[in-house]
Protein backbone atom coordinates (compact mmCIF):
# COMPACT_ATOMS: atom_id res chain seq x y z
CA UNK A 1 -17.95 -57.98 -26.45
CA UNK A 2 -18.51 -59.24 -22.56
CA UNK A 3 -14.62 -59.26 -22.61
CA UNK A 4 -13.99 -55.95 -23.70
CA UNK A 5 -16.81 -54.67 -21.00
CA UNK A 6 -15.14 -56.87 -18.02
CA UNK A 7 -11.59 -55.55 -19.16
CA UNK A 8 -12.76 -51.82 -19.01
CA UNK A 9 -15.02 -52.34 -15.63
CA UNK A 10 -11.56 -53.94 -14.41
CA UNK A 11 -9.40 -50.73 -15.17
CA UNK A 12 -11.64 -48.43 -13.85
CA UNK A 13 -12.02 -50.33 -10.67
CA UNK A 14 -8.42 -50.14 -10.55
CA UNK A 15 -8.06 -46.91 -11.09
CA UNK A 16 -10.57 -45.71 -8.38
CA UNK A 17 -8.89 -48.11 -5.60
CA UNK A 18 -5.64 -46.50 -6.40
CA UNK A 19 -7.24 -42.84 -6.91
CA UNK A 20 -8.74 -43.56 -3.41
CA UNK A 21 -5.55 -44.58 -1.47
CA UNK A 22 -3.08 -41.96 -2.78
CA UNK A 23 -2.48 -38.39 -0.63
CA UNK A 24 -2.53 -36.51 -3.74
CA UNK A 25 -5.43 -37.45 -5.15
CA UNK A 26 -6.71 -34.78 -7.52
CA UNK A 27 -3.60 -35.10 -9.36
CA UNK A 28 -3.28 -38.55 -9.71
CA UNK A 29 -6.69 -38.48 -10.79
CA UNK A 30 -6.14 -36.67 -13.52
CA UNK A 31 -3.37 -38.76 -14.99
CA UNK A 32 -4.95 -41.96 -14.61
CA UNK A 33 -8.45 -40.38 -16.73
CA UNK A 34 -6.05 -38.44 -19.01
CA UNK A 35 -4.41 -42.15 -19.73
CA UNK A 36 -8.05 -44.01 -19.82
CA UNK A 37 -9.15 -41.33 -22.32
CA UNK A 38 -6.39 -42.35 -24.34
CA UNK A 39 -8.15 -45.57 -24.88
CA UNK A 40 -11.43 -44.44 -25.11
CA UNK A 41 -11.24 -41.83 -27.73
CA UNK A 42 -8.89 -40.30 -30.31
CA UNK A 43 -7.93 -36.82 -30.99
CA UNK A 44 -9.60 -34.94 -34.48
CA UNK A 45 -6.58 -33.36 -36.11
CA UNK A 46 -7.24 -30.82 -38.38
CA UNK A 47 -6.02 -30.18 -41.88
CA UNK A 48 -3.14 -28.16 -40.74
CA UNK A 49 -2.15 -30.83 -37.99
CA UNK A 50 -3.36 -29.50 -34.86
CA UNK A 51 -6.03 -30.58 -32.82
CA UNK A 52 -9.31 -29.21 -32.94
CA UNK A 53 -9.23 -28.11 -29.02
CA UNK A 54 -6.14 -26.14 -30.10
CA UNK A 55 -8.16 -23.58 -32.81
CA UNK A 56 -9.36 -21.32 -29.19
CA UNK A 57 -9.46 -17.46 -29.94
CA UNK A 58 -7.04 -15.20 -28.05
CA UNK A 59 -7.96 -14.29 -24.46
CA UNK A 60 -6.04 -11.04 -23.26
CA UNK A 61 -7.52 -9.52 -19.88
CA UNK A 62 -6.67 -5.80 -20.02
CA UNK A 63 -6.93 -3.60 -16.99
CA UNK A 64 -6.98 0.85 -16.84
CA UNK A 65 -6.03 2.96 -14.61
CA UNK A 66 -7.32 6.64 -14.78
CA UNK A 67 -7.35 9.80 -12.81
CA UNK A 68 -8.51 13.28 -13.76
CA UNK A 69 -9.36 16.65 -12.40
CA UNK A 70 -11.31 18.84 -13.06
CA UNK A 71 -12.77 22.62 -12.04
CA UNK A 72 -16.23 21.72 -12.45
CA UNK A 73 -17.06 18.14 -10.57
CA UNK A 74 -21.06 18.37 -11.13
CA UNK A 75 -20.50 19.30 -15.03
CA UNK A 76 -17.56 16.63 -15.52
CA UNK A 77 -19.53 14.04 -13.27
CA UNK A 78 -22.81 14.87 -16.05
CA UNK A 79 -20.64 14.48 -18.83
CA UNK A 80 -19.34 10.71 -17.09
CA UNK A 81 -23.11 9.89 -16.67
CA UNK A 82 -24.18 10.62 -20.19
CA UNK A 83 -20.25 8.04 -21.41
CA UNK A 84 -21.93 5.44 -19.15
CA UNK A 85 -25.50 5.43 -20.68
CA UNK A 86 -23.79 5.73 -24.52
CA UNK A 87 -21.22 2.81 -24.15
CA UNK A 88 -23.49 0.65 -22.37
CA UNK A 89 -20.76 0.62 -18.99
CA UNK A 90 -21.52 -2.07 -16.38
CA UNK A 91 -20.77 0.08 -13.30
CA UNK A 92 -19.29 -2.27 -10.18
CA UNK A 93 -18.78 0.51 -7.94
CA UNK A 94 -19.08 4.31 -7.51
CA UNK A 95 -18.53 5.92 -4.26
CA UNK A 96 -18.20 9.72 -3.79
CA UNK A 97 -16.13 11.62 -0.49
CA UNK A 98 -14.75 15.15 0.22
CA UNK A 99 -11.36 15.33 1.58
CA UNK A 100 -9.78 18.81 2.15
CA UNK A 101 -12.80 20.90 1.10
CA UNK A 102 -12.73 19.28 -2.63
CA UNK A 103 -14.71 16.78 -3.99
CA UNK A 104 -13.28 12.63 -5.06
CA UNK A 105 -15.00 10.50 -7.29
CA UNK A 106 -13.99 6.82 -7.56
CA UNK A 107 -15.15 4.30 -9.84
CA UNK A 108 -14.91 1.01 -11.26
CA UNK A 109 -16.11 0.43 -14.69
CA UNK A 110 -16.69 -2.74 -16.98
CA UNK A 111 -16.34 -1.99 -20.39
CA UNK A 112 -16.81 -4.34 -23.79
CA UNK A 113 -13.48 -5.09 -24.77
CA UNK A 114 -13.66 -4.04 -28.40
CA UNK A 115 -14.93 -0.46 -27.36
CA UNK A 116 -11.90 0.31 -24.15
CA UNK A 117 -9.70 2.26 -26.12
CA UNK A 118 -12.87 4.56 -27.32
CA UNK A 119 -14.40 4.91 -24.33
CA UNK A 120 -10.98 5.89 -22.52
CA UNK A 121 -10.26 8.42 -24.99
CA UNK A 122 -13.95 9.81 -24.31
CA UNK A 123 -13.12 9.95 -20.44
CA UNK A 124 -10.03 11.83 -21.01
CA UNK A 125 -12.07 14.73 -22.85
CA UNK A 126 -14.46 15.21 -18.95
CA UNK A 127 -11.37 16.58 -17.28
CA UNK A 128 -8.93 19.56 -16.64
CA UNK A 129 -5.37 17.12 -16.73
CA UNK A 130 -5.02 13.51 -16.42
CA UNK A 131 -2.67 12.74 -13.68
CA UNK A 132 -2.90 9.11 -14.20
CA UNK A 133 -2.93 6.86 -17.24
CA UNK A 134 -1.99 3.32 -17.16
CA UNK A 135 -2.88 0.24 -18.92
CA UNK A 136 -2.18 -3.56 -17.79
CA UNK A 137 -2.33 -6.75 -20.31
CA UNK A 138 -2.44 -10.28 -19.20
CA UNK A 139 -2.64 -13.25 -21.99
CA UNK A 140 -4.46 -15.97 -20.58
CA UNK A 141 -4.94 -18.04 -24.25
CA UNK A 142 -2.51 -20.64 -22.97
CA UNK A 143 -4.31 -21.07 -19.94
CA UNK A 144 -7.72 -21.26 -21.42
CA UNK A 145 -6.69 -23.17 -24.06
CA UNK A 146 -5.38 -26.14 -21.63
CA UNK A 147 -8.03 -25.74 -19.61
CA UNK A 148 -10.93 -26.24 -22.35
CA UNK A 149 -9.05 -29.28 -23.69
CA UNK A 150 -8.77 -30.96 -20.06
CA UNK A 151 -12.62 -30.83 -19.86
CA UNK A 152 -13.47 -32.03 -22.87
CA UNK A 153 -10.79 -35.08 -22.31
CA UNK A 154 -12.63 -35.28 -18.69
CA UNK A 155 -15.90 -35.04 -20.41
CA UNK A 156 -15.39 -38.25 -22.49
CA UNK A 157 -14.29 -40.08 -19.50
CA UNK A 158 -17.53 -39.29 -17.62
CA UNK A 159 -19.56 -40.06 -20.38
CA UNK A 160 -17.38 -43.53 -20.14
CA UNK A 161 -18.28 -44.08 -16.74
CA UNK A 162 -21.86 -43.20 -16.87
CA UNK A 163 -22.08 -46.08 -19.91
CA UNK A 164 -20.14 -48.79 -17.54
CA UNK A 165 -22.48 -48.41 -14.91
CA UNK A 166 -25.16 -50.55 -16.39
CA UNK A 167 -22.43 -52.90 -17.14
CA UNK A 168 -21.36 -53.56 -13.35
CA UNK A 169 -22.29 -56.95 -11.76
CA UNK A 170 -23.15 -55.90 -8.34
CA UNK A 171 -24.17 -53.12 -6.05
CA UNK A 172 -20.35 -52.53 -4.92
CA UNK A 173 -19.18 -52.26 -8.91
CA UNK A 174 -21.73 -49.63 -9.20
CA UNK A 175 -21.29 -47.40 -6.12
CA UNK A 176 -17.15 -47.63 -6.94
CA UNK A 177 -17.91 -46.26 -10.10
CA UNK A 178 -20.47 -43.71 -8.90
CA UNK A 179 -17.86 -42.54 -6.65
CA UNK A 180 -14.94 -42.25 -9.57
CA UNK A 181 -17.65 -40.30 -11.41
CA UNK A 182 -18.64 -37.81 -8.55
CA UNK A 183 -15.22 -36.76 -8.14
CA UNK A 184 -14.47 -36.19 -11.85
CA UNK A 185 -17.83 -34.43 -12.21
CA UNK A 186 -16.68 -31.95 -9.47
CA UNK A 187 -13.56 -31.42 -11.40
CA UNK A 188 -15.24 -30.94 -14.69
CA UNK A 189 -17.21 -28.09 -12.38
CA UNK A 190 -14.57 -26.22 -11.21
CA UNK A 191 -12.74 -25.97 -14.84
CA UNK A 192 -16.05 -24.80 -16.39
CA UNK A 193 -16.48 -22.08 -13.68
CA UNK A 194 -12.47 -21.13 -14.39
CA UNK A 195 -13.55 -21.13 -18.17
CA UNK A 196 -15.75 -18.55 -17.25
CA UNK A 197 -14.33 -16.61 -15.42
CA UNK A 198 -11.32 -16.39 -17.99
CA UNK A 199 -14.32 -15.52 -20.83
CA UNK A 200 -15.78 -12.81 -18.89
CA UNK A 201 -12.29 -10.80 -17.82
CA UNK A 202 -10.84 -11.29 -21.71
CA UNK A 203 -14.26 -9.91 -22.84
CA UNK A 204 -14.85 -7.07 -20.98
CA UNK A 205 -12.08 -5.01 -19.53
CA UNK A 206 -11.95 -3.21 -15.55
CA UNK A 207 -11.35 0.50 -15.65
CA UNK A 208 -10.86 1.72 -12.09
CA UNK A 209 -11.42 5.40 -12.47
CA UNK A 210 -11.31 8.55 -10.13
CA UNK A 211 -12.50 12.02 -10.69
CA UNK A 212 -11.58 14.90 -8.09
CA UNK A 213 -11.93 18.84 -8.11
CA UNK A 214 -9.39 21.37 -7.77
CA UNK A 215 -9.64 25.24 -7.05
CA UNK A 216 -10.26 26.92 -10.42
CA UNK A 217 -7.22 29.40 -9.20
CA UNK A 218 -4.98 26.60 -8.78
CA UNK A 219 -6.04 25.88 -12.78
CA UNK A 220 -4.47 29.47 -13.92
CA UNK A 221 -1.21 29.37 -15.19
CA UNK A 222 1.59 30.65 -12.59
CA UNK A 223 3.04 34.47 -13.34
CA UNK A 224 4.37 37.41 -11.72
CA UNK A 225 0.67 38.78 -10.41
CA UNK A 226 0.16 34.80 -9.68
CA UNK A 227 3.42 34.98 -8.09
CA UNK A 228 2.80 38.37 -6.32
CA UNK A 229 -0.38 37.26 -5.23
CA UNK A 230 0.71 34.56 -3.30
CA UNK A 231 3.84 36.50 -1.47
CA UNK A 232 1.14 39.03 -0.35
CA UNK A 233 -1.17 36.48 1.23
CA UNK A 234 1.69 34.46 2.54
CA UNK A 235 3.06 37.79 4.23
CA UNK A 236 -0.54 38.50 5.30
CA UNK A 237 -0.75 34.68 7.64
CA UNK A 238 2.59 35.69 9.04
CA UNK A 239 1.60 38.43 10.40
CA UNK A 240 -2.21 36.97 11.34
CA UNK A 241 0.05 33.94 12.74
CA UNK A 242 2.85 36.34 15.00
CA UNK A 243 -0.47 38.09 15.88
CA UNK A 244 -2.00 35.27 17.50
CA UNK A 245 0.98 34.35 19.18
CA UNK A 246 1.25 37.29 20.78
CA UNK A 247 -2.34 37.02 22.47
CA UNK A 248 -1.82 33.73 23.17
CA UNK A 249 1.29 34.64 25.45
CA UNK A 250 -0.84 38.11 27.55
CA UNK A 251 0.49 36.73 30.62
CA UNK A 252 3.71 36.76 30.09
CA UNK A 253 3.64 40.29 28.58
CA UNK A 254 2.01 41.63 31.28
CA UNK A 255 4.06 40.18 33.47
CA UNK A 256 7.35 42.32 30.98
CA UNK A 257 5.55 45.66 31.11
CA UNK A 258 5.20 45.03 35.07
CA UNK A 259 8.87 44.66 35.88
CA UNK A 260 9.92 47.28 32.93
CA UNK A 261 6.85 50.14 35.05
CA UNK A 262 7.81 49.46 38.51
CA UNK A 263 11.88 49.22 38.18
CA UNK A 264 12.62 52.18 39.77
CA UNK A 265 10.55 50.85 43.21
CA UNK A 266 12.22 47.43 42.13
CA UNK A 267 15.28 48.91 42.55
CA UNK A 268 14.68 50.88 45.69
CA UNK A 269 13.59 48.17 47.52
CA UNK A 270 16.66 46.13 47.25
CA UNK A 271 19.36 49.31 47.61
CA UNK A 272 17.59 49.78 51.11
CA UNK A 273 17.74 46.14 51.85
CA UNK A 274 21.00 45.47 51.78
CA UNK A 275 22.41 49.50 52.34
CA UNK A 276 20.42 51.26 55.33
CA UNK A 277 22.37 54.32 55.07
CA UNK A 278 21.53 55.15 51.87
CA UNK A 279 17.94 54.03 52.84
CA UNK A 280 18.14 56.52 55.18
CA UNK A 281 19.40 59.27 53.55
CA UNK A 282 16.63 58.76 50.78
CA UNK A 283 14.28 59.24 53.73
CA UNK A 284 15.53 62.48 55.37
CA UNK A 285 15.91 64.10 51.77
């Protein structure tokens, strides 16, 4: 039994001198407990010939994209409130701006999984027209799946180390081993906190959502009158627009009507200039 306990104490020691002078050494790491847990403890197999860690539930992360308008932003944004309070909606953000004279509502929405598709459809009902509606799937099982098993292995190596540190002969067997077990505690951490993070995304979904407000004119269906409409007030700003042009330039139109009044003297003027007889003749007549 001492043998078996040097023997182990000897690998370890081995494999934290070597984990200690490579340049890559989480992954080496890794392999070398991977290997040790090998040794240490044996896989349960189930029935159908896979390994317990295998038996994980599916883990998709879905993700929604929608945007609506409506004619009434206070009523639709009432109607949003009362979808949030029914379906229990985690609300991450919600932020509300006016651009343009009309009203933007943006939102991002955590929703229970198992209830998305309901809830969406219930959103879609707030609105005039949905101008966006997209939907994004990511399967993470694979992911989790290795993940969970790499911790557990981990797990049973820890629990490995913690056990040969009462075995250790000296102060520098036990700190070597201390230090082996720091470093795969830290990794057994950060898995966990990925584990997590995978469990909470595949559980509940991210809707990012945006309300905004159009003209209830701009809801009517297009026609002649529509159409008629629309020539009449375009014709009206033409002429507003030539108007204001035309005010905008007074100096120069003044300076027109001057020339155009006082051509006759203009022209007077120069005919004497340059012909004194005929300047003269003017005169005596």
């Amino acid at each position: 039994m001492n043998l078996l306990k040097t023997c182990c104490i000897a690998l370890l020691f081995a494999a934290c001198t070597k984990h200690e002078n490579s340049q890559s050494t989480s992954g080496k790491s890794g392999n070398e407990m991977d290997a040790m847990a090998v040794s240490f403890t044996a896989p349960v197999v189930s029935a159908n010939g896979l390994t317990s860690e295998a038996q994980a539930s599916q883990k998709i992360i879905k993700t929604a994209q929608l945007s609506l308008t409506t004619t009434n932003y206070k009523e639709s944004e009432a109607h949003l409130n009362r979808l949030i309070s029914q379906f229990k909606v985690l609300v991450q953000e919600r932020n509300t701006k006016e651009e343009s004279g009309s009203l933007n509502g943006n939102y991002t929405f955590r929703v229970n999984a198992t209830e998305l598709e309901i809830f969406l459809d219930s959103l879609r009902t707030i609105g005039f027209e949905v101008t966006q509606d997209e939907m994004k799937s990511e399967d993470v099982s694979a992911d989790f799946t290795d993940t969970e098993l790499r911790v557990k292995t981990k797990r049973a190596i820890y629990a490995q180390y913690l056990a040969l540190i009462s075995s250790a002969k000296n102060v520098e067997e036990v700190l070597k081993v201390q230090e082996c077990a720091r470093v795969l505690q830290e990794e057994i951490e950060t898995m966990e906190g990925h584990l997590k993070l995978l469990s909470s995304q595949s559980a509940y979904s991210t809707i990012i959502f945006q309300l905004s407000v159009i003209q209830p004119e701009i809801a009517v269906s297009t026609g002649f009158w529509f159409q008629m409409k629309n020539e009449f007030t375009s014709g009206f700003d033409s002429l507003k627009d030539v108007s204001l042009s035309l005010v905008g330039a007074w100096p120069f139109l003044i300076f027109i009507a001057g020339i155009y009044l006082g051509r006759k003297r203009i022209k007077r003027f120069f005919v004497s200039k340059w012909n004194p007889a005929i300047s003269l003749s003017e005169k005596q007549a």
